[in-house]
C-alpha atoms as a PDB file:
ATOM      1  CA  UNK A   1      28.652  -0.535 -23.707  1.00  0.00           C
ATOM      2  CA  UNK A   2      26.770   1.953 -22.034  1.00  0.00           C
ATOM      3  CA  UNK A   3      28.109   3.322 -18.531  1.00  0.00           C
ATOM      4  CA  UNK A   4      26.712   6.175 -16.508  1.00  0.00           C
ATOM      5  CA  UNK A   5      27.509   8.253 -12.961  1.00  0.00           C
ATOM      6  CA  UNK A   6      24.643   9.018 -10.806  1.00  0.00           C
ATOM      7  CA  UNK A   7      24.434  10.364  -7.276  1.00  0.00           C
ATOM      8  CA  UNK A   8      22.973   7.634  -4.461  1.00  0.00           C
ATOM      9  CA  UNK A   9      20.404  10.256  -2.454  1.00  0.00           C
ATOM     10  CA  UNK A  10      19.920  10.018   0.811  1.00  0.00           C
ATOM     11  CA  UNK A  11      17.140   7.413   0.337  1.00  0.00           C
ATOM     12  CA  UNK A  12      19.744   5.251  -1.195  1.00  0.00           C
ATOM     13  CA  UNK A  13      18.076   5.959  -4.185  1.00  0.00           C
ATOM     14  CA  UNK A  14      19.425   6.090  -7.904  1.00  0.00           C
ATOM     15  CA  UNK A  15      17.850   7.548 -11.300  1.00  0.00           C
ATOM     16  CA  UNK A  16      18.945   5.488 -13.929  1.00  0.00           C
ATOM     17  CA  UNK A  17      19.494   7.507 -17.351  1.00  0.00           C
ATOM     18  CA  UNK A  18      17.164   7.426 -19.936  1.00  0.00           C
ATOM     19  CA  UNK A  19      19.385   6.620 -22.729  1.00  0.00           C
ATOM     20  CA  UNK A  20      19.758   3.045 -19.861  1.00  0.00           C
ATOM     21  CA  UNK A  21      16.351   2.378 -19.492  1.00  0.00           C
ATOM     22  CA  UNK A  22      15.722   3.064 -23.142  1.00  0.00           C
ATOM     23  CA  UNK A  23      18.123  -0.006 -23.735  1.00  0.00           C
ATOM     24  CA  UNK A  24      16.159  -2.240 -21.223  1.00  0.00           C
ATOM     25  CA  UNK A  25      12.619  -1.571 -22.156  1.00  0.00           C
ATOM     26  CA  UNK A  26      11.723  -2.240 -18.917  1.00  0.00           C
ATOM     27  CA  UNK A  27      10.412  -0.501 -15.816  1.00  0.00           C
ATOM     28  CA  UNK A  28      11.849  -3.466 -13.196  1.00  0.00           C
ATOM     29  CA  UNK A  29      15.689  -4.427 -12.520  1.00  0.00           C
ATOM     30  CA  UNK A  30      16.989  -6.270 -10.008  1.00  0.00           C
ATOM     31  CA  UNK A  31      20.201  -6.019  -8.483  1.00  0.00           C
ATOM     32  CA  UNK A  32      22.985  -8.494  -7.685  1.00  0.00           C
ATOM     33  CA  UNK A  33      26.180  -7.550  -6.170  1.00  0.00           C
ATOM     34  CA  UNK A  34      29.185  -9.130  -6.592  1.00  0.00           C
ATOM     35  CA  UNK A  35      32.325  -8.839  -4.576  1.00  0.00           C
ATOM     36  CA  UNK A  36      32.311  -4.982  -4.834  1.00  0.00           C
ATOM     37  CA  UNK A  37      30.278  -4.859  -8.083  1.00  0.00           C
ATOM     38  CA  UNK A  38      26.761  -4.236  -8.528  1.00  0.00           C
ATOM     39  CA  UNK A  39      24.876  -5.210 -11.565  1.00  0.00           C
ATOM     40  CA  UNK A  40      21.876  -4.581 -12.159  1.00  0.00           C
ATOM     41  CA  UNK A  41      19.680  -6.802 -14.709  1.00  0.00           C
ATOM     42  CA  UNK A  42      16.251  -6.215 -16.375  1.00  0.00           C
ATOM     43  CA  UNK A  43      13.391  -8.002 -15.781  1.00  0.00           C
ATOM     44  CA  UNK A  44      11.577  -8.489 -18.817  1.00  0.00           C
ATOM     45  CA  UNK A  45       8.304 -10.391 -17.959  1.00  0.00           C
ATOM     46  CA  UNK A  46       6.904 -11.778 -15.527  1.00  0.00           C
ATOM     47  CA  UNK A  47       3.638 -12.892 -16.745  1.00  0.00           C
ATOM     48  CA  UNK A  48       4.644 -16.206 -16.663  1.00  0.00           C
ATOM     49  CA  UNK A  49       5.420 -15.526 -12.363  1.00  0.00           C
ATOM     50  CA  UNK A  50       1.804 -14.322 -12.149  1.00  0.00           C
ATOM     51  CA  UNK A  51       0.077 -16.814 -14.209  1.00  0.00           C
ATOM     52  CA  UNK A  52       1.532 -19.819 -12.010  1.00  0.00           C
ATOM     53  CA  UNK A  53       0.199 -18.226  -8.619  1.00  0.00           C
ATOM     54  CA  UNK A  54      -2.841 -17.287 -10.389  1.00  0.00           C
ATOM     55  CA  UNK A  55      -3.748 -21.174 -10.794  1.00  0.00           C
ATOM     56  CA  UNK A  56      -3.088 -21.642  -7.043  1.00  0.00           C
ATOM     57  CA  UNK A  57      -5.173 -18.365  -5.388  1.00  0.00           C
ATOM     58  CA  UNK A  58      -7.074 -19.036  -2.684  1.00  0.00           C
ATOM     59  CA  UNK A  59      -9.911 -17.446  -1.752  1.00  0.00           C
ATOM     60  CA  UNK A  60      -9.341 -14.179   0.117  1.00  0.00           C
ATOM     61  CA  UNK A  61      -5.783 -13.459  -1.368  1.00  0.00           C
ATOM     62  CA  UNK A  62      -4.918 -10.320  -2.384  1.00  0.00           C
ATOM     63  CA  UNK A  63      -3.717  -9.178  -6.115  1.00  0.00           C
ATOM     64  CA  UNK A  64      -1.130  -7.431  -4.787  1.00  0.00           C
ATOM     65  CA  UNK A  65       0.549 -10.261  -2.308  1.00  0.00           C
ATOM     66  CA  UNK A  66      -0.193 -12.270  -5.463  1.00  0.00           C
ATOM     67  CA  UNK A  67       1.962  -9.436  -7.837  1.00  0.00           C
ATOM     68  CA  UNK A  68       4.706  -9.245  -4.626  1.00  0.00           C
ATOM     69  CA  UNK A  69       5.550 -13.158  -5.198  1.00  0.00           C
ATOM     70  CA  UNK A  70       5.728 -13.257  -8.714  1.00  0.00           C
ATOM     71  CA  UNK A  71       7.834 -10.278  -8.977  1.00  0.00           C
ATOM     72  CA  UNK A  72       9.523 -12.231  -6.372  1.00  0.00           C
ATOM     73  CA  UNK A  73       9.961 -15.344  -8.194  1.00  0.00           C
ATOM     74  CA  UNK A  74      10.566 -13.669 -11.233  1.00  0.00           C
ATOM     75  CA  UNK A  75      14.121 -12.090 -10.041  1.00  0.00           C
ATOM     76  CA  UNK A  76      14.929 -15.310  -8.300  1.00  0.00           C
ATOM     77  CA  UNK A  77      14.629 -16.918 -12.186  1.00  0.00           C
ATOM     78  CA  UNK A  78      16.247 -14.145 -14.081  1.00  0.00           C
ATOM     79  CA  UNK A  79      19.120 -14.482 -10.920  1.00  0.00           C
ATOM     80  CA  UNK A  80      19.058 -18.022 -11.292  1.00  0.00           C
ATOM     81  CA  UNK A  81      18.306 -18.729  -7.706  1.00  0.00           C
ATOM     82  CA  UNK A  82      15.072 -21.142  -8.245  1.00  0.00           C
ATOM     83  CA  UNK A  83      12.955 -20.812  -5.103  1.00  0.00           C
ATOM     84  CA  UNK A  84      12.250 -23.966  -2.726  1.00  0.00           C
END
């Protein structure tokens, strides 16, 4: 087990330490608290997100609305909290 200490800025913002993200290979986490514990999980892909709302664009949407709900759907998976 890896465990760590790091300062919440003002932001509310947190580094995580390489040797951590090292272990996740992954640039996304999402966070689920707990009574008073936070964990925080790696996403690994979500390619498979994006590819579903890419088969249902509609004209005029934007790639990044189109990124926001599959990153969106993704954590809801990996949480397993399936969307409506």
């Amino acid at each position: 087990m890896t465990t760590a200490a790091v300062k919440i800025t003002r932001k509310g913002q947190v580094t995580i330490p390489k040797e951590i993200r090292e272990k996740l290979k992954t640039n996304t986490v999402y966070f689920e608290v707990v009574d008073d514990t936070v964990i925080v999980k790696a996403v690994k892909d979500v390619a498979g997100s994006l590819s579903e709302y890419a088969k249902n664009v509609k004209a005029g949407t934007s790639m990044r609305k189109l990124k926001e709900k599959a990153w969106e759907e993704a954590v809801r998976e990996k949480a397993g909290k399936k969307s409506s």
